[in-house]
Protein backbone atom coordinates (compact mmCIF):
# COMPACT_ATOMS: atom_id res chain seq x y z
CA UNK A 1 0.00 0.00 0.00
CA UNK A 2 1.59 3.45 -0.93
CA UNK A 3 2.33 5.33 2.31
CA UNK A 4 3.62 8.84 2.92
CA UNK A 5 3.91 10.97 5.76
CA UNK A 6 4.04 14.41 5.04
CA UNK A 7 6.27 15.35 8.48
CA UNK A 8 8.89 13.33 7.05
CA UNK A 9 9.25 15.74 4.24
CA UNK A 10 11.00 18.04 6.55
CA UNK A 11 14.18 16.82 5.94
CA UNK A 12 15.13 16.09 9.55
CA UNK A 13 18.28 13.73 9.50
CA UNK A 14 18.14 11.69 12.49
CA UNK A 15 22.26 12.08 12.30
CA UNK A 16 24.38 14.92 12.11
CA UNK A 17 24.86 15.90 8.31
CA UNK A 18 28.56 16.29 7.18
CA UNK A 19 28.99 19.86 7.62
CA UNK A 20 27.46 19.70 11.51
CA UNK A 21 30.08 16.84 11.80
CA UNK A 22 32.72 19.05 10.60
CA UNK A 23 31.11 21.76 12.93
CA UNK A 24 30.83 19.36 16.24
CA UNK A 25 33.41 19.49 19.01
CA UNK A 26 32.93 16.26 19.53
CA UNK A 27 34.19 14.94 16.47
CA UNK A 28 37.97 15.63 16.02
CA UNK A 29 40.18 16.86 13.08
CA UNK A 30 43.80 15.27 14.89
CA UNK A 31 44.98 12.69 17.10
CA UNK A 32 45.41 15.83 19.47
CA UNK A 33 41.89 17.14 19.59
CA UNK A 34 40.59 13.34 19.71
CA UNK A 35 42.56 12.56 23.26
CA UNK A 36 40.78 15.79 24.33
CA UNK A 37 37.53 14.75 23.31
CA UNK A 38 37.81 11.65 24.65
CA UNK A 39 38.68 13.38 28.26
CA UNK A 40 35.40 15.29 27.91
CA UNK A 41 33.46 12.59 26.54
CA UNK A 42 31.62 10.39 29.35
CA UNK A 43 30.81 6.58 28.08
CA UNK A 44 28.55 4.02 29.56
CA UNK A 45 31.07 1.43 29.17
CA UNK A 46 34.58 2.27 27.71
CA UNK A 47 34.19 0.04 25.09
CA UNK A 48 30.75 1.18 23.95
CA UNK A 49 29.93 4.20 22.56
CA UNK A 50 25.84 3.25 23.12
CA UNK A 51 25.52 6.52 25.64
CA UNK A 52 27.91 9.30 26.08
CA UNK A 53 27.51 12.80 27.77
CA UNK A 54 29.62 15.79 28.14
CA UNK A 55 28.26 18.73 30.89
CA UNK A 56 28.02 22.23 29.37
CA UNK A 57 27.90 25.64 30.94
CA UNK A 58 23.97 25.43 31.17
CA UNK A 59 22.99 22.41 29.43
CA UNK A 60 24.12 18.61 29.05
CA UNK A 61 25.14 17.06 25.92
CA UNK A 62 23.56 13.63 25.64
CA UNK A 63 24.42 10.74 22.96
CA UNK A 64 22.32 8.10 23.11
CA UNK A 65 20.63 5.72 20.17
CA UNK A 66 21.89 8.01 17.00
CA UNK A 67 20.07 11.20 18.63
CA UNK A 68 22.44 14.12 20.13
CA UNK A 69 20.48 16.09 22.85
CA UNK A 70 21.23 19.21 24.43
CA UNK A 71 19.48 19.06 27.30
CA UNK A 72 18.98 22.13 29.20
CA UNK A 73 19.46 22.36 33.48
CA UNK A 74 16.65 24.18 34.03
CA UNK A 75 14.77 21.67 31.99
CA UNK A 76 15.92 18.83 33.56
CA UNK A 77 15.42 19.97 36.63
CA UNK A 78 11.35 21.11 35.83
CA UNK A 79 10.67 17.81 34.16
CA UNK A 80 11.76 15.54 37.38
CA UNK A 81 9.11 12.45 38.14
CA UNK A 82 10.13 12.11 41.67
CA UNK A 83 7.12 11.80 44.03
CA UNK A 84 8.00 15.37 45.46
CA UNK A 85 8.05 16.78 41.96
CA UNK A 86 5.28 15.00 40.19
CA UNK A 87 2.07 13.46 40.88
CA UNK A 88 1.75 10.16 38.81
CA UNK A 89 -1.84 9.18 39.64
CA UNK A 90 -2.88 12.64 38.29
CA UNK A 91 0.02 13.01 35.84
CA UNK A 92 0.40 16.48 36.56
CA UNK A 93 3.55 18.71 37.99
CA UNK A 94 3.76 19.22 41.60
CA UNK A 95 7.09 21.17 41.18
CA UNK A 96 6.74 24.95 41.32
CA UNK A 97 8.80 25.73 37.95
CA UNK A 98 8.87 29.49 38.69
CA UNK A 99 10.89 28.36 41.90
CA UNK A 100 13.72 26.91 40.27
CA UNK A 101 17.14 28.56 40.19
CA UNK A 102 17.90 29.80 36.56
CA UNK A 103 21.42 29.16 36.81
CA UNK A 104 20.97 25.58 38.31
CA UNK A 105 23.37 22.80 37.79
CA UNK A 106 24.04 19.27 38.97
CA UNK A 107 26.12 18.75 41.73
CA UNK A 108 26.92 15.23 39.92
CA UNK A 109 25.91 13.27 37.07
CA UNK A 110 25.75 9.64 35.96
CA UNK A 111 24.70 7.43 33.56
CA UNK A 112 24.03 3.50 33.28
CA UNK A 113 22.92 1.38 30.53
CA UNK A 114 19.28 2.54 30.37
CA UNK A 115 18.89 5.53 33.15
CA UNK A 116 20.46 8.84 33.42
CA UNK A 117 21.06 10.09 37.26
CA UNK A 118 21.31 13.88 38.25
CA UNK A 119 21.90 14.89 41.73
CA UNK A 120 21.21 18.64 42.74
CA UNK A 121 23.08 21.34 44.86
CA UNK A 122 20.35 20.59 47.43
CA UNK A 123 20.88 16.58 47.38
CA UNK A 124 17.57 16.19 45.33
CA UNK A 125 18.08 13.56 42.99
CA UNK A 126 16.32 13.20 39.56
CA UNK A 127 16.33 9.95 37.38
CA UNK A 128 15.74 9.99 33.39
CA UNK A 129 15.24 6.53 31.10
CA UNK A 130 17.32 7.62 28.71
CA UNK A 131 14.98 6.15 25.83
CA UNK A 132 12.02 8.65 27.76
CA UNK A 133 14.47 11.50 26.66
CA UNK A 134 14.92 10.45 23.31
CA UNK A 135 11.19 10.54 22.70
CA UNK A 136 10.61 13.74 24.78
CA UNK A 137 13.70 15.78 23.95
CA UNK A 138 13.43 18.66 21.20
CA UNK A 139 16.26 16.61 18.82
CA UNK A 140 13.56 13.50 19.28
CA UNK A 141 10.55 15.21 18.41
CA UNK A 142 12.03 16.53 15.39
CA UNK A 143 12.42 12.72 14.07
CA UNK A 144 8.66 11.77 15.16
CA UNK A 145 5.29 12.21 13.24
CA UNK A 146 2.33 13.78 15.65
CA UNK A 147 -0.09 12.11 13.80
CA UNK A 148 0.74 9.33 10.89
CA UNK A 149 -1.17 9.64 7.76
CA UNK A 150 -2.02 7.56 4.24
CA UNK A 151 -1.63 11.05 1.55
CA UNK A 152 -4.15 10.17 -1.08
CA UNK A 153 -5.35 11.01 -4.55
CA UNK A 154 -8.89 9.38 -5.82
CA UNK A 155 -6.51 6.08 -7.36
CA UNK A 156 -4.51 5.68 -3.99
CA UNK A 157 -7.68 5.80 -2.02
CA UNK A 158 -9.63 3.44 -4.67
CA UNK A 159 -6.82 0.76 -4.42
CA UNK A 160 -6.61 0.86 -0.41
CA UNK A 161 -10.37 -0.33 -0.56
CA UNK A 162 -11.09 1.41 2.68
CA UNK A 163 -14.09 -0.66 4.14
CA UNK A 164 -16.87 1.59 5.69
CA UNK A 165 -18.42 0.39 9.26
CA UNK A 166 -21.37 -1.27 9.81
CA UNK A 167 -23.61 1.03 11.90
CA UNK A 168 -24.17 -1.48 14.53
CA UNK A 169 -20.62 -2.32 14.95
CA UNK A 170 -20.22 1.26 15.05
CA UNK A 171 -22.48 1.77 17.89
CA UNK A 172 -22.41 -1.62 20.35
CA UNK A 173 -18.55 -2.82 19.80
CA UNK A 174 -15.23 -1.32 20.84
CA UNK A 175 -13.36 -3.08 17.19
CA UNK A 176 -15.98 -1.69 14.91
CA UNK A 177 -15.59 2.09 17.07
CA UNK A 178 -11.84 1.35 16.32
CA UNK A 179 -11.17 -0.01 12.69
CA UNK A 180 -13.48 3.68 12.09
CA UNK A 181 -11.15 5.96 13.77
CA UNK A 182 -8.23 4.20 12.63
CA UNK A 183 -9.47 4.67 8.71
CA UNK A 184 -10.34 8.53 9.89
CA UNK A 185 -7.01 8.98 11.12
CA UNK A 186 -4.98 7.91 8.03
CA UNK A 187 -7.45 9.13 5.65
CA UNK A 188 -9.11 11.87 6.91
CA UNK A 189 -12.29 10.90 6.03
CA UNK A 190 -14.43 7.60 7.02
CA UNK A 191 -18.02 6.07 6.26
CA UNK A 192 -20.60 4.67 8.02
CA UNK A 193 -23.12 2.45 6.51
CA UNK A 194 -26.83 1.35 7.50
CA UNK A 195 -27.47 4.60 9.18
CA UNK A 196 -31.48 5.29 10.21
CA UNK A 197 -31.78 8.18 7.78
CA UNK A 198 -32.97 10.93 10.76
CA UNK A 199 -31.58 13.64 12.02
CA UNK A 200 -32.04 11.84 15.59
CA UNK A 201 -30.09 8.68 14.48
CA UNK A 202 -27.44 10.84 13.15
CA UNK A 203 -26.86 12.93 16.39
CA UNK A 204 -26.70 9.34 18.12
CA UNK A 205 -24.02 8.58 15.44
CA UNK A 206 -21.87 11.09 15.90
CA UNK A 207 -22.02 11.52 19.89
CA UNK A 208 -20.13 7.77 19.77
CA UNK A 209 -17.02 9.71 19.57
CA UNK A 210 -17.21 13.40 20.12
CA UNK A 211 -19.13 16.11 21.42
CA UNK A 212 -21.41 17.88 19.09
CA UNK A 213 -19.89 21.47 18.58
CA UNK A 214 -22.27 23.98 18.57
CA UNK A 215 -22.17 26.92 16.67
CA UNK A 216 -23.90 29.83 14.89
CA UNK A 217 -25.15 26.95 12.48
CA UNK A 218 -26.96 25.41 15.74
CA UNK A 219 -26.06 21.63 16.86
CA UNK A 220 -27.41 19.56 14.28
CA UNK A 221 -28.17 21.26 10.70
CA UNK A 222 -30.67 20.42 8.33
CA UNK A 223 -31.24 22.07 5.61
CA UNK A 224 -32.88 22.11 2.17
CA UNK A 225 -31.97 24.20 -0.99
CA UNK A 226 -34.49 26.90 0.55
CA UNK A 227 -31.25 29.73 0.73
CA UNK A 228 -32.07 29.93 4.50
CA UNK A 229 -29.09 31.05 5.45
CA UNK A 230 -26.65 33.56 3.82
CA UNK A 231 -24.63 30.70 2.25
CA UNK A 232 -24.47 29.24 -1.14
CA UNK A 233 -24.18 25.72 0.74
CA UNK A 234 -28.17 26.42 1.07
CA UNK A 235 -28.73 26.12 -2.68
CA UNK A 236 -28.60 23.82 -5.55
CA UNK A 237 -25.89 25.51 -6.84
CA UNK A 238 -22.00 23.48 -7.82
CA UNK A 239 -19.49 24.44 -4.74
CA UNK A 240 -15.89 24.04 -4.89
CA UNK A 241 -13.55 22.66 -3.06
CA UNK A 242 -13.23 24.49 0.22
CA UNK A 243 -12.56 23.49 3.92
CA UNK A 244 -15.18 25.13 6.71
CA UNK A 245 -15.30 27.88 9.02
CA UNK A 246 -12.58 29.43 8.20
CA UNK A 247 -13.88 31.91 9.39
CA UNK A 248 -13.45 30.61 12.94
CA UNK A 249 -10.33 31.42 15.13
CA UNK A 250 -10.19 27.67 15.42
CA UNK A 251 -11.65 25.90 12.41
CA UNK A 252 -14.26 23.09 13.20
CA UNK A 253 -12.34 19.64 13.61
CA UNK A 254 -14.98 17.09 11.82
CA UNK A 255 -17.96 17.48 10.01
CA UNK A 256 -20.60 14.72 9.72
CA UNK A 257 -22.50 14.41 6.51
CA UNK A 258 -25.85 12.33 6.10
CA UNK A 259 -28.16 12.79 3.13
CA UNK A 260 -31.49 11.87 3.91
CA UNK A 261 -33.77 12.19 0.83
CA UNK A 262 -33.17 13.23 -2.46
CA UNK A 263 -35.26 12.91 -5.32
CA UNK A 264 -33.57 14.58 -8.35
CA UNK A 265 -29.79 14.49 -9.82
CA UNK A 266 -26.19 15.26 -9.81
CA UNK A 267 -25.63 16.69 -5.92
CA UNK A 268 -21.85 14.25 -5.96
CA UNK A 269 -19.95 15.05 -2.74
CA UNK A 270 -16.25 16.14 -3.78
CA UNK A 271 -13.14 15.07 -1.22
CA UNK A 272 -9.92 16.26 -2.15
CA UNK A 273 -6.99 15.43 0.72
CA UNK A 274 -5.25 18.63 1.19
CA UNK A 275 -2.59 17.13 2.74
CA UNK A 276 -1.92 15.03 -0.94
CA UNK A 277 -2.03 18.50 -2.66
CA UNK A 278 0.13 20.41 -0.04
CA UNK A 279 2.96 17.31 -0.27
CA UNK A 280 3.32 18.20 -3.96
CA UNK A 281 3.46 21.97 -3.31
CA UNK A 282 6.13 21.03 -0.80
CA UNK A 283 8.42 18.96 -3.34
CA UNK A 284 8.64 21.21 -6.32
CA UNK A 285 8.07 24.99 -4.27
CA UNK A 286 9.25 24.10 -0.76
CA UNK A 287 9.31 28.37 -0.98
CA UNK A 288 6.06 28.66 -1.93
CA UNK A 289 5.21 26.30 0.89
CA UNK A 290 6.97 27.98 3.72
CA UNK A 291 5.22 31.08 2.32
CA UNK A 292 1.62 29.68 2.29
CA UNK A 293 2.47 28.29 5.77
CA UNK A 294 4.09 31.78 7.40
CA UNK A 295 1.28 34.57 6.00
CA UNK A 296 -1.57 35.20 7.62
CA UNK A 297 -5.02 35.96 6.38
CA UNK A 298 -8.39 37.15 7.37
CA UNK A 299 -10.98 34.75 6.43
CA UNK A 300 -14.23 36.37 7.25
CA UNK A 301 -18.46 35.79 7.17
CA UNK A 302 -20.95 38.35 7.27
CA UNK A 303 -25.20 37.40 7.43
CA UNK A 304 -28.02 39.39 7.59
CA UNK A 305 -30.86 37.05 6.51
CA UNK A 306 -33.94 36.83 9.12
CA UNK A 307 -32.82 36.85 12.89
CA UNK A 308 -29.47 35.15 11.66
CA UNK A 309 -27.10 37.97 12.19
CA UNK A 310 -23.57 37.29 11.97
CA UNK A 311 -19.88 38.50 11.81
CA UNK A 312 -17.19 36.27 11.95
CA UNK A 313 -13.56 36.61 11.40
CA UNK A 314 -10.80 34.32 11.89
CA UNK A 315 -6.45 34.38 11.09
CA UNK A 316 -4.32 31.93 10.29
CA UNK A 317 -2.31 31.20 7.16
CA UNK A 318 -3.28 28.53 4.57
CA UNK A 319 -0.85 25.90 5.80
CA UNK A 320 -0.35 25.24 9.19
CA UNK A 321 2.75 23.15 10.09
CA UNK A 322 4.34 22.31 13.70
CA UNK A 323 7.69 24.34 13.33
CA UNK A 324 10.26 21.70 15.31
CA UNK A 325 9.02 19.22 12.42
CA UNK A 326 7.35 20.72 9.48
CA UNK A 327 4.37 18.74 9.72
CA UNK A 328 1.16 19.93 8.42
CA UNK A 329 -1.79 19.54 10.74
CA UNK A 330 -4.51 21.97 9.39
CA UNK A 331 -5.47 23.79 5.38
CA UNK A 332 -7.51 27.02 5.98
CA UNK A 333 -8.96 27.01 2.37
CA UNK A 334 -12.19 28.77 1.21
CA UNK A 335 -11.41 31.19 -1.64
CA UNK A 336 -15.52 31.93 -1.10
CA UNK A 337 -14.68 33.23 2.26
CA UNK A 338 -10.94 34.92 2.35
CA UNK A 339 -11.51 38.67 3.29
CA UNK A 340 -9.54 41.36 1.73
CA UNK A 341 -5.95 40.88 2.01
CA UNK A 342 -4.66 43.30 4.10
CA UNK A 343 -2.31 41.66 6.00
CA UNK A 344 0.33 41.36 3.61
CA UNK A 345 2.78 44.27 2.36
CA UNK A 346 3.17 44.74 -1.27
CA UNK A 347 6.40 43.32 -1.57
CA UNK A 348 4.82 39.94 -0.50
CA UNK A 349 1.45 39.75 -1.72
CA UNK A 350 2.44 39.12 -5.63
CA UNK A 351 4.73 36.00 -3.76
CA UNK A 352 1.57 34.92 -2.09
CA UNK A 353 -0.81 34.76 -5.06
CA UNK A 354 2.07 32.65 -7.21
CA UNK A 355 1.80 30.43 -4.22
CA UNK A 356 -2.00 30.04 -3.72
CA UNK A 357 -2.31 29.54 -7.25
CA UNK A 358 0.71 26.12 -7.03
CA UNK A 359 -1.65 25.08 -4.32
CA UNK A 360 -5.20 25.67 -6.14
CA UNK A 361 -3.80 23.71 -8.94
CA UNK A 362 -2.86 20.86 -7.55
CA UNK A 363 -6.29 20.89 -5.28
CA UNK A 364 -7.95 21.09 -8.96
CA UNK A 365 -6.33 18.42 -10.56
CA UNK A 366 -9.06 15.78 -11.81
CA UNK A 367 -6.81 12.93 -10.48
CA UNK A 368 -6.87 14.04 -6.95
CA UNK A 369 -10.90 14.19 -7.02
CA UNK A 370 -12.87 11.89 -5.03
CA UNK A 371 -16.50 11.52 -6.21
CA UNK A 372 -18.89 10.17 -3.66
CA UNK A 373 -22.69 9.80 -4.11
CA UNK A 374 -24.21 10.57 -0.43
CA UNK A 375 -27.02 8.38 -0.11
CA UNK A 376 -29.65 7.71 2.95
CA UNK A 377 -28.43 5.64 5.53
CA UNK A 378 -24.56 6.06 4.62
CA UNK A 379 -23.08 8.90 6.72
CA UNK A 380 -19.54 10.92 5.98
CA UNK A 381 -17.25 12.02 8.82
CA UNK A 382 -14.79 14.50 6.42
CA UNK A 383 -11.68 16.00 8.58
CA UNK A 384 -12.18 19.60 8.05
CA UNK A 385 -8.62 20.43 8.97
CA UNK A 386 -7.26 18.12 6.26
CA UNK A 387 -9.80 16.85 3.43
CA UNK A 388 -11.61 19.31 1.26
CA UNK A 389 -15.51 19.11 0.22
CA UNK A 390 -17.16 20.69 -2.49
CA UNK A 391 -20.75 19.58 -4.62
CA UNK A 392 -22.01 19.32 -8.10
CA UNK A 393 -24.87 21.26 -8.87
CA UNK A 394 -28.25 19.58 -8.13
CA UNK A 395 -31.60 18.80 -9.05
CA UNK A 396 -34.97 18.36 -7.24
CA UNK A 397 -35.70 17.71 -3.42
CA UNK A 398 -32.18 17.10 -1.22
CA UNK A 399 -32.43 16.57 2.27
CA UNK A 400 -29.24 16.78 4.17
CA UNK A 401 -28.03 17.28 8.11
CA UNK A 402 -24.89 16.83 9.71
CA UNK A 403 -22.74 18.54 12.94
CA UNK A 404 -19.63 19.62 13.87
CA UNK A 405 -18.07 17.71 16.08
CA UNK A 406 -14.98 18.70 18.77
CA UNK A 407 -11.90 17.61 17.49
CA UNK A 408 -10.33 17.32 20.81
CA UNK A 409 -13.42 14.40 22.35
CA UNK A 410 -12.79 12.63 18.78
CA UNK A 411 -9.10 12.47 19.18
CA UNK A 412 -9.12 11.66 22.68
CA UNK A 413 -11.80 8.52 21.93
CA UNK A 414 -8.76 7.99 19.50
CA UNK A 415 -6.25 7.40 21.93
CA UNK A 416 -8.22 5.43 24.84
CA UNK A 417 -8.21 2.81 22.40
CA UNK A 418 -4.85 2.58 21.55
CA UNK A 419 -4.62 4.36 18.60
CA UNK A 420 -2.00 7.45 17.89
CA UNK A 421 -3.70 10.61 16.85
């Protein structure tokens, strides 16, 4: 199965590159410089080079597993899981950060095969697994994917044959609550099959694994073609690609999709994986991506229809990446919705509209289209911070309703059974 993960297009080596080697002070140019490294060098065993450490004016230099960590004092120091330090039943800090000395440093240090011992000016002593530090260290992080993903286009997601979940299963069993989140995870998006086609069953559906957000749109929508609202979702009119509330300082997580009647044609549910598109952005204009990823814009929504009166604004650029890593976690992209650019100096904004259009092209490209016929009793669960949805025009009666749902509760149901997310 083809398998990608955007993060590791950051180009993190998980060893020093040639230049750093050239660069470390650890690494020696003579026989001279190596007997002095070797003096400063501490080893686990003198014949193994497994673990090795060297103390610093105000950090310690760790070796351990192919990962060099500079670990700073103060660090070490806050991030102690002594009982006096940290409560493990509650997993929370007892330690009063703000009370430790700035300029601390250990008294004495030493290292075993698996643990790394620090003893402070006041006797306190603190204990490290060194493999604990190589996943929790900044030089560690910037080798690990938060969240691992399948990138798709419509062939790669044909091929994987991604089953959809029987609503029962769904519902009444832990596996079938699992192998859905696990699909949603890697792909972003995730169906659920033999769904009572009501509103009611739907809210039931999607309060298995998340609270229902609720915003100016209500809890649960449902909605005709009636133009209701002050939104072209609310007619029978072709949408493109976008990703929702953009408009929102934080984006809704997941939106839940569930046609319940429709007696006419066309009405086709685009997904496009934004992640897919962004990856290919990445490889041919890494600076367009780093630009698309650093500006920010005003994405905005204005309605006066009825008693619906609203004015929304949210910021945030297009891409938004985790900057020890590069990886993407969330597209802002609505081109219905941007506000006026006014955010962006002159010198930049020409820059910015080269870049949106790499992006838009690749979102466009008829190969990365998914085409999905919603039908009653099959619900959607789209990740709005990663998979796009648009619509082909429509004819006739179309019933539809859906929710927002809390990314946090559906990423947390993630992880309590088993799953990384």
């Amino acid at each position: 199965m083809w398998c990608r993960r955007l993060a590791c297009l950051s180009k993190v080596p998980c060893q020093l590159s040639g230049s750093a080697r050239r660069r470390s002070p650890w690494l020696p140019r003579d026989r001279r410089t190596v007997l002095a490294a070797a003096a400063r060098w501490h080893h686990t065993a003198p014949e193994s080079l497994k673990c090795a450490w060297q103390l610093h004016g105000d950090h310690l230099e760790l070796r351990y597993a192919n990962t060099l960590m500079r670990l700073d004092f103060v660090w070490l120091r806050d991030h102690c899981r002594s009982a006096s330090c940290y409560n493990a039943k509650t997993n929370q800090r007892s330690l009063d950060t703000a009370s430790v000395d700035l300029g601390i440093k250990p008294k004495a240090v030493r290292v075993d095969e698996t643990t790394l011992f620090l003893t402070w000016p006041d006797g306190h002593v603190t204990r490290y697994g060194l493999e604990w530090l190589v996943k929790n260290s900044y030089e560690g992080q910037k080798q690990q994917v938060m969240h691992p993903r399948i990138l798709w286009n419509a062939e790669i997601y044909r091929q994987a044959q991604v089953p959809s979940v029987d609503c029962r299963s769904f519902l009444e069993t832990d596996e079938g609550l699992k192998e859905f989140l696990q699909n949603f995870l890697l792909y972003g998006i995730a169906f659920v099959e033999n769904v009572t086609p009501t509103k009611e069953d739907t809210q039931i559906l999607a309060e298995r694994i998340s609270l229902i957000r609720e915003t100016i749109y209500g809890r649960m929508w449902y909605f005709t073609s009636d133009f209701s609202r002050g939104d072209t979702a609310y007619t029978k009119l072709a949408l493109d690609r976008h990703t929702d509330t953009t408009y929102f300082q934080e984006p809704c997580g997941i939106q839940v999709f569930h046609c319940l009647k429709h007696e006419g044609t066309g009405g086709r549910t685009l997904l496009v994986d934004g992640f897919y598109a962004a990856e290919q952005v990445l490889r041919q204009a890494p600076d367009q991506f780093e630009l698309l990823s650093k500006v920010p814009l005003k994405h905005e929504y204005v309605e006066n229809v009825g008693d619906c009166h609203n004015h929304m604004i949210g910021v945030g650029p297009v891409l938004n990446v985790y900057p020890w890593n590069n990886e993407l976690y969330l597209i802002r992209y609505n081109n219905y919705d941007r506000a006026v650019i006014n955010t962006v100096p002159y010198d930049v904004v020409h820059r910015w509209y080269a870049a949106h259009r790499t992006l838009t092209t690749e979102l466009r490209r008829p190969e990365n289209e998914l085409w999905v016929k919603l039908k009653p009793g099959k619900a959607l669960f789209v990740d709005n911070w990663r998979v796009l949805h648009g619509r082909e025009a429509f004819t006739g009666y179309r019933q539809l309703c859906g929710c927002y749902l809390t990314r946090d509760d559906v990423l947390n149901t993630a992880r309590l059974l088993g799953l990384q997310a």
